[in-house]
C-alpha atoms as a PDB file:
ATOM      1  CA  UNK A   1      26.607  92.960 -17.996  1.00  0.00           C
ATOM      2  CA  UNK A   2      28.934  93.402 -15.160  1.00  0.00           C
ATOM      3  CA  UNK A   3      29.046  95.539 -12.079  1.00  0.00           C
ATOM      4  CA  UNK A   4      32.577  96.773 -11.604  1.00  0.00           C
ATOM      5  CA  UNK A   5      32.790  99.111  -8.376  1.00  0.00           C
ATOM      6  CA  UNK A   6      35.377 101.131  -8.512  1.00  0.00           C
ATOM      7  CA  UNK A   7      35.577 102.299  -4.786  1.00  0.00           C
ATOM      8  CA  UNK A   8      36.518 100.466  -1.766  1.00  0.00           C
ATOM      9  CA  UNK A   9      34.101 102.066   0.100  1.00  0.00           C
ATOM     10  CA  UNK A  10      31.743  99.292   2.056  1.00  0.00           C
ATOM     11  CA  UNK A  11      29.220 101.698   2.410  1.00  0.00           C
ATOM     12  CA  UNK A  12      28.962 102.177  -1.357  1.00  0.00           C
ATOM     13  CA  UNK A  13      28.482  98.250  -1.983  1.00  0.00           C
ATOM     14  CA  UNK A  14      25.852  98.088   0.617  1.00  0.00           C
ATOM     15  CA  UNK A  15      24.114 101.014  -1.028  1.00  0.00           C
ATOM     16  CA  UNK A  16      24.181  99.208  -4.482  1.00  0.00           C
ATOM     17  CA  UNK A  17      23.136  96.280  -2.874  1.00  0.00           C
ATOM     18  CA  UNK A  18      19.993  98.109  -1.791  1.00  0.00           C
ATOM     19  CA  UNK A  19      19.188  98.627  -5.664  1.00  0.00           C
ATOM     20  CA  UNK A  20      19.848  94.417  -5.848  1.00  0.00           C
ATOM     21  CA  UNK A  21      22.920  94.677  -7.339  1.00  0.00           C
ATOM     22  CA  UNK A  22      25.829  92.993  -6.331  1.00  0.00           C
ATOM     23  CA  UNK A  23      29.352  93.887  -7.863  1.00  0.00           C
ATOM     24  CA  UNK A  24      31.576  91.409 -10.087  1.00  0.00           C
ATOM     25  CA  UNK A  25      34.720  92.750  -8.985  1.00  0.00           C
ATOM     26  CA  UNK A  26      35.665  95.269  -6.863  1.00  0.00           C
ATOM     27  CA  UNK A  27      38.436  97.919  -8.654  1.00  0.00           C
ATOM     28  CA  UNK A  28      39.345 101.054  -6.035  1.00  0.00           C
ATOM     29  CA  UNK A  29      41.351 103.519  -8.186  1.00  0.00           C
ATOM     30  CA  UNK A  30      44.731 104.923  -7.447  1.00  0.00           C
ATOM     31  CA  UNK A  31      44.509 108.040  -8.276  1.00  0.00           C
ATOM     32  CA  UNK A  32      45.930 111.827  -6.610  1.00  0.00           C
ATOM     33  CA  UNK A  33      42.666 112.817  -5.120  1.00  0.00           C
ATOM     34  CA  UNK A  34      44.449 116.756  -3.996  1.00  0.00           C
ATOM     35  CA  UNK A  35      42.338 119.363  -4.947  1.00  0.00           C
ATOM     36  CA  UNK A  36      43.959 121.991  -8.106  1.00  0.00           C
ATOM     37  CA  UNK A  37      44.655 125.138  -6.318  1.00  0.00           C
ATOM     38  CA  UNK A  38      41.981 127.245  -5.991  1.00  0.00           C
ATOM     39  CA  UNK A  39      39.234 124.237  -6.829  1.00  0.00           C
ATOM     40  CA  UNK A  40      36.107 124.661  -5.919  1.00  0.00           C
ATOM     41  CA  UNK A  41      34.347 122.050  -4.320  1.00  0.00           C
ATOM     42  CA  UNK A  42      31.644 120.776  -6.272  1.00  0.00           C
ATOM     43  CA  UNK A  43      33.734 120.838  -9.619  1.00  0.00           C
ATOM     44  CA  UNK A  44      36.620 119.202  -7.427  1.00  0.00           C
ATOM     45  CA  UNK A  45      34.353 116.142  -6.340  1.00  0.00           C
ATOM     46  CA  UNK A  46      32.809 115.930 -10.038  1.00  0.00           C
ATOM     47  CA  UNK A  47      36.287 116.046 -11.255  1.00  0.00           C
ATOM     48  CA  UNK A  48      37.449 113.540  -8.699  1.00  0.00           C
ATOM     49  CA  UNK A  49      34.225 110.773  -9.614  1.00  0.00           C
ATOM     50  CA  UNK A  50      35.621 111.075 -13.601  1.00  0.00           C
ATOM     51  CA  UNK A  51      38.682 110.305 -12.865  1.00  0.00           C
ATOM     52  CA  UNK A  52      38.390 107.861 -10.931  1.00  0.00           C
ATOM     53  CA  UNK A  53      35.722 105.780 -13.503  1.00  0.00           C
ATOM     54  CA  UNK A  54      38.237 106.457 -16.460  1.00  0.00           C
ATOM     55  CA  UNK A  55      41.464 104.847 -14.023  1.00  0.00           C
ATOM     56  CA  UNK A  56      39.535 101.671 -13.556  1.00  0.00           C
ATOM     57  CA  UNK A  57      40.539  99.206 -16.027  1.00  0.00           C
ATOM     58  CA  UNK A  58      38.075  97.139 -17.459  1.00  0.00           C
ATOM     59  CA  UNK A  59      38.112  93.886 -19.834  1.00  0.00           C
ATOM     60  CA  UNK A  60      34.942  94.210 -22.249  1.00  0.00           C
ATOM     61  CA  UNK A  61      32.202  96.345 -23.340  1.00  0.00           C
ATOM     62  CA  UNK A  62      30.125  94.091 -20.969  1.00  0.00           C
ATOM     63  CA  UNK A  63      31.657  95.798 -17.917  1.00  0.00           C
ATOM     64  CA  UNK A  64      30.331  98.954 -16.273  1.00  0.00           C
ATOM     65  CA  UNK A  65      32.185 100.958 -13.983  1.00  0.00           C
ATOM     66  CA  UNK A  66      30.253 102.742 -11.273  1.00  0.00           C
ATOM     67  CA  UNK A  67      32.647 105.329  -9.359  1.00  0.00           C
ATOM     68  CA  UNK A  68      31.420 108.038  -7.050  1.00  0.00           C
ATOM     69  CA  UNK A  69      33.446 110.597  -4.645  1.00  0.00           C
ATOM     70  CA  UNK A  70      31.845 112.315  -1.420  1.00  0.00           C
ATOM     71  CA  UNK A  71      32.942 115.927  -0.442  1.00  0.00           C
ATOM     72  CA  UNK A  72      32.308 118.081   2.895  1.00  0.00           C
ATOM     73  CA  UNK A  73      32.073 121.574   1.428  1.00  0.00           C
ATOM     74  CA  UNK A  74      32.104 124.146   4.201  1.00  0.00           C
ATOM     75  CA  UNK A  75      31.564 127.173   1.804  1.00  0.00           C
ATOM     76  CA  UNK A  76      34.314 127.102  -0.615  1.00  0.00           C
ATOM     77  CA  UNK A  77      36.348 124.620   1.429  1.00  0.00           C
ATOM     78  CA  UNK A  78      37.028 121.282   0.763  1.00  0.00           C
ATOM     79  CA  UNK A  79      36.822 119.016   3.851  1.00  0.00           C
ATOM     80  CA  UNK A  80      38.170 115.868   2.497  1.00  0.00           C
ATOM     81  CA  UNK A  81      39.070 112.445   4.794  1.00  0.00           C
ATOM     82  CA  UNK A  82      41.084 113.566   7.787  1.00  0.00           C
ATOM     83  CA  UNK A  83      44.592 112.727   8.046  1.00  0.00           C
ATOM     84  CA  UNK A  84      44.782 112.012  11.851  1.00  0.00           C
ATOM     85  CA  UNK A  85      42.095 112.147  15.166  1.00  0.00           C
ATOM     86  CA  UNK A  86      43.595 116.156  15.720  1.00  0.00           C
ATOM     87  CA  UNK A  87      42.250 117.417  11.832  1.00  0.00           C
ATOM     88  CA  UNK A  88      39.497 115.334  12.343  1.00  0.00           C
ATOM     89  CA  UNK A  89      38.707 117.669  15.499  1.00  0.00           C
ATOM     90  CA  UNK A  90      39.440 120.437  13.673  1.00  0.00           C
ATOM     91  CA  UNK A  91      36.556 119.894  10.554  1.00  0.00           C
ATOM     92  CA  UNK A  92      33.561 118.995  13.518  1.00  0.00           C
ATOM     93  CA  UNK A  93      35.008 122.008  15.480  1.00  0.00           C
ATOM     94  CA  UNK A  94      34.476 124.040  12.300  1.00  0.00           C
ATOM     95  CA  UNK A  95      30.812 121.885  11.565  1.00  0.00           C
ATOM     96  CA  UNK A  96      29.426 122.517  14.803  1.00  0.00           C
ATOM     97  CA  UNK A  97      26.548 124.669  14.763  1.00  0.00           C
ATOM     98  CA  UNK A  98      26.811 125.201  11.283  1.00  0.00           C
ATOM     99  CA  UNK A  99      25.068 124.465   7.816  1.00  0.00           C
ATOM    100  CA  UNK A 100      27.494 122.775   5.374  1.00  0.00           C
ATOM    101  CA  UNK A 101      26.731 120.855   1.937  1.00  0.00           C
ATOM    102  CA  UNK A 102      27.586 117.401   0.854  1.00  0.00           C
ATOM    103  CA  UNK A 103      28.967 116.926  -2.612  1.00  0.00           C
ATOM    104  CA  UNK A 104      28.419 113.615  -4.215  1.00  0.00           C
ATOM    105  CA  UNK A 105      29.555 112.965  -7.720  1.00  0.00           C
ATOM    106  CA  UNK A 106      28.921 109.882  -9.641  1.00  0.00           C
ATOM    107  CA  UNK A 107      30.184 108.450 -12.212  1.00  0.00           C
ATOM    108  CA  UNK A 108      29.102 105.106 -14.537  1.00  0.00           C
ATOM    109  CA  UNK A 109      31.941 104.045 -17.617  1.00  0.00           C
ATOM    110  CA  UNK A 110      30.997 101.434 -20.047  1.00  0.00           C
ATOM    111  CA  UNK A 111      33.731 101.447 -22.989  1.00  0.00           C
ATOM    112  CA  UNK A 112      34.456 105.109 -24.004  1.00  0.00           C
ATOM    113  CA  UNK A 113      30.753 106.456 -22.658  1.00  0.00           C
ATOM    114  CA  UNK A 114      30.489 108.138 -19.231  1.00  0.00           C
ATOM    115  CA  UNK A 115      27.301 109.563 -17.615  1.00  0.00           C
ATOM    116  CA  UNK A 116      27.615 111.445 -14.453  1.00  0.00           C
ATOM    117  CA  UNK A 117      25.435 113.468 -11.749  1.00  0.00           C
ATOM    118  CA  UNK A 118      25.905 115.411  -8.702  1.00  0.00           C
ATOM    119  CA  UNK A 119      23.620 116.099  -6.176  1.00  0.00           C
ATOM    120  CA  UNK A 120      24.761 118.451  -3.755  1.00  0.00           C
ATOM    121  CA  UNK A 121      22.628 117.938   0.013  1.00  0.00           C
ATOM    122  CA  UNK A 122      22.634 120.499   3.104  1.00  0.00           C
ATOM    123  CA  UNK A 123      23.475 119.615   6.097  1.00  0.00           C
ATOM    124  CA  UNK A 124      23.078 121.309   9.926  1.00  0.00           C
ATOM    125  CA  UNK A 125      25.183 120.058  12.631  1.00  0.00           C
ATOM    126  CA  UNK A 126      24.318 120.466  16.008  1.00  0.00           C
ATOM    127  CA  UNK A 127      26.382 122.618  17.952  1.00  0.00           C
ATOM    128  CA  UNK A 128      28.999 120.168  19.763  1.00  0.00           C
ATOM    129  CA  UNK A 129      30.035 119.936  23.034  1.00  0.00           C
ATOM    130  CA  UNK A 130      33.380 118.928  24.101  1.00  0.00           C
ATOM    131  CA  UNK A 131      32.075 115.898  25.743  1.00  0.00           C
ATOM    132  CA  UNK A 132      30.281 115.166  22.276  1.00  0.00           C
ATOM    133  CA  UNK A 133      33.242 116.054  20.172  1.00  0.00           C
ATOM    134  CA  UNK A 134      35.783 113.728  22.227  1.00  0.00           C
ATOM    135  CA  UNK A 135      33.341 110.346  22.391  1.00  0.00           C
ATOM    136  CA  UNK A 136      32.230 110.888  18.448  1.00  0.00           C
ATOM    137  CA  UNK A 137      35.967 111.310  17.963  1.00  0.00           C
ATOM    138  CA  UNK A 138      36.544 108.047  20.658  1.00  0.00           C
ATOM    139  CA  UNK A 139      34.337 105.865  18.391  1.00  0.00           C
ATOM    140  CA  UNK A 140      37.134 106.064  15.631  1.00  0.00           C
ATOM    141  CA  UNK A 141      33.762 106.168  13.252  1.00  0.00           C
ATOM    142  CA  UNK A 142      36.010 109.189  11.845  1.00  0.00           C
ATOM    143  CA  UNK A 143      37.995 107.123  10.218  1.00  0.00           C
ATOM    144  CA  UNK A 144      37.666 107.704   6.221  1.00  0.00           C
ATOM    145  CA  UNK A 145      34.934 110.030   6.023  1.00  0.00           C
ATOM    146  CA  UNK A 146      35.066 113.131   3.910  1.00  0.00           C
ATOM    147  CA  UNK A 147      34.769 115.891   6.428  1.00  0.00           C
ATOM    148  CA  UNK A 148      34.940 113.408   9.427  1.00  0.00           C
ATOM    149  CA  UNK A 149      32.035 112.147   9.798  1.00  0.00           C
ATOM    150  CA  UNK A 150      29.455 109.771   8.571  1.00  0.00           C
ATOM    151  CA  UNK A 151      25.911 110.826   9.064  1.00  0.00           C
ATOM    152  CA  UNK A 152      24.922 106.770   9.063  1.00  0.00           C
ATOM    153  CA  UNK A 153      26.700 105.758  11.899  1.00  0.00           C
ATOM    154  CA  UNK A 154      27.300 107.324  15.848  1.00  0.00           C
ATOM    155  CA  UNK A 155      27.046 110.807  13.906  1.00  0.00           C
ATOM    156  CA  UNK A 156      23.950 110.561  12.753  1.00  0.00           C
ATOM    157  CA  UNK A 157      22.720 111.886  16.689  1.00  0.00           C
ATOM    158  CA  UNK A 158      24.969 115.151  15.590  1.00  0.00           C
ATOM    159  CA  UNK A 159      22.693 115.774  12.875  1.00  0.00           C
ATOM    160  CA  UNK A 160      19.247 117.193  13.565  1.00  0.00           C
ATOM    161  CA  UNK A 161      18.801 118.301   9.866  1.00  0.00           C
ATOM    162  CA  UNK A 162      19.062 117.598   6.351  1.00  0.00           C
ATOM    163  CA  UNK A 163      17.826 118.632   3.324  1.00  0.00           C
ATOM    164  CA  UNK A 164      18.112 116.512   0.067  1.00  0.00           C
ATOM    165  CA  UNK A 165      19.784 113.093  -0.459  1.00  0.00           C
ATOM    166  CA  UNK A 166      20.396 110.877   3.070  1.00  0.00           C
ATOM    167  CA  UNK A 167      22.248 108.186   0.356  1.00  0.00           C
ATOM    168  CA  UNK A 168      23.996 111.021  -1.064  1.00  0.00           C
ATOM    169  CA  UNK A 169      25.780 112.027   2.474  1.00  0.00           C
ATOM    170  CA  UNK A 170      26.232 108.454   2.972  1.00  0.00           C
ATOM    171  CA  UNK A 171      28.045 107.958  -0.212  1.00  0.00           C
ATOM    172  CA  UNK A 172      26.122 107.594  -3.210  1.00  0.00           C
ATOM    173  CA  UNK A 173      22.820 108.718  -4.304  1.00  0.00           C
ATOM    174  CA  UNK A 174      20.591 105.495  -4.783  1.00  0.00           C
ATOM    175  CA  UNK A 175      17.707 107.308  -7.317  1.00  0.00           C
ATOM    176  CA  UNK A 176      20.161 108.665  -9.359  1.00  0.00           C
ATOM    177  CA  UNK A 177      22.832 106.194  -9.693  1.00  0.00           C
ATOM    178  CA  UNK A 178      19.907 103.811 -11.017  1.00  0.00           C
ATOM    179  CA  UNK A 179      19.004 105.924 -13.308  1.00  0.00           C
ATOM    180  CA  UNK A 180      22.787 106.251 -14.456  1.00  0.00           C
ATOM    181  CA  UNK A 181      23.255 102.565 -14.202  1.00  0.00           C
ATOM    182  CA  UNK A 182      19.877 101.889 -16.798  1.00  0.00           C
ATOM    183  CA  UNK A 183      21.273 104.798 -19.159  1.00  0.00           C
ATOM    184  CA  UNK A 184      24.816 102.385 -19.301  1.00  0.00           C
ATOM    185  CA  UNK A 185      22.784  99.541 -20.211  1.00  0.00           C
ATOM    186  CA  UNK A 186      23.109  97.311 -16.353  1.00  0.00           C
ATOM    187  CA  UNK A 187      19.502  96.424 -15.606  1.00  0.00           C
ATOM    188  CA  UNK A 188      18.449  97.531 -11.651  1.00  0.00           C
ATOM    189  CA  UNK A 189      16.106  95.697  -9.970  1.00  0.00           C
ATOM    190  CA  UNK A 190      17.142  92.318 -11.833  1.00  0.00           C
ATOM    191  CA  UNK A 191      15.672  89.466 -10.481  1.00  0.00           C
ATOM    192  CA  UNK A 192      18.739  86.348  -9.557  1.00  0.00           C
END
């Protein structure tokens, strides 16, 4: 069986890592991650995680895709990767002080089967000052993170509280993507 990650994200492969798997290949999807009009955000992000397991080609039954998409839901907002350092301002700005929830969506493809899970975490940001909100936003840690942030790096001192899945807000839920990963047939825990 073979591990085929369909994500670029390096946070993802050092999560699977943590579960002693290593990926065979490496397969980010290109797919048109905009939201339907009027999407809500936890069907959006389970939508997205599909999608992006069915786009990743694979060469044998013996290959398992494991894809996975993150979402910053602030209500029934979608707060998706900012585009620049100014909307990146603009999602903390509308964080600080405030719960939100974390959408992650996974998905695991072998052949024509797909098993998938959410698990949707809250979240409490501190309320931000502008001297915290311009050296977060200095640290470029921004950069790629659905709602921009990401609560494992410089961020993680903006975040007094959570509630459910710290993997999950990092990117992928580690109990339930192994429990995904046995239902597809890729043993977890395998010994090299």
């Amino acid at each position: 069986m073979k591990l085929i990650l369909g994500s670029g994200s390096p946070r993802r492969r050092e999560l699977i890592a943590q579960l002693g798997l290593d990926a065979y290949d490496v397969r980010p999807p290109d797919i048109d991650e905009s939201p339907a009009k009027g999407e809500l955000p936890r069907p959006y992000c389970v939508r997205m995680a599909r999608e992006k397991a069915q786009a990743v080609h694979t060469e044998g039954d013996d290959e398992v895709v494991l894809s996975a998409d993150t979402t910053v839901a602030l209500g029934r907002r979608i707060l998706g990767k900012p585009a620049d350092e100014e909307e990146a301002a603009e999602f903390l700005r509308a964080l600080s002080g405030r719960r939100h929830q974390v959408v992650t969506a996974v998905a695991v493809r072998r052949g024509d089967r797909m098993w998938e899970r959410d698990v949707v975490t809250k979240v409490r940001m501190k309320r931000l000052s502008t001297e915290e909100l311009r050296g977060y936003l200095a640290t470029g840690d921004w950069h790629g993170k659905a709602g921009g942030y990401g609560i494992q790096g410089p961020a993680g001192a903006l975040v007094p509280w959570i509630s459910g899945s710290f993997t999950a807000v990092v990117g992928l839920p580690l109990a339930e993507t192994a429990h995904l990963l046995a239902a597809a047939g890729l043993p977890v825990w395998r010994q090299t």
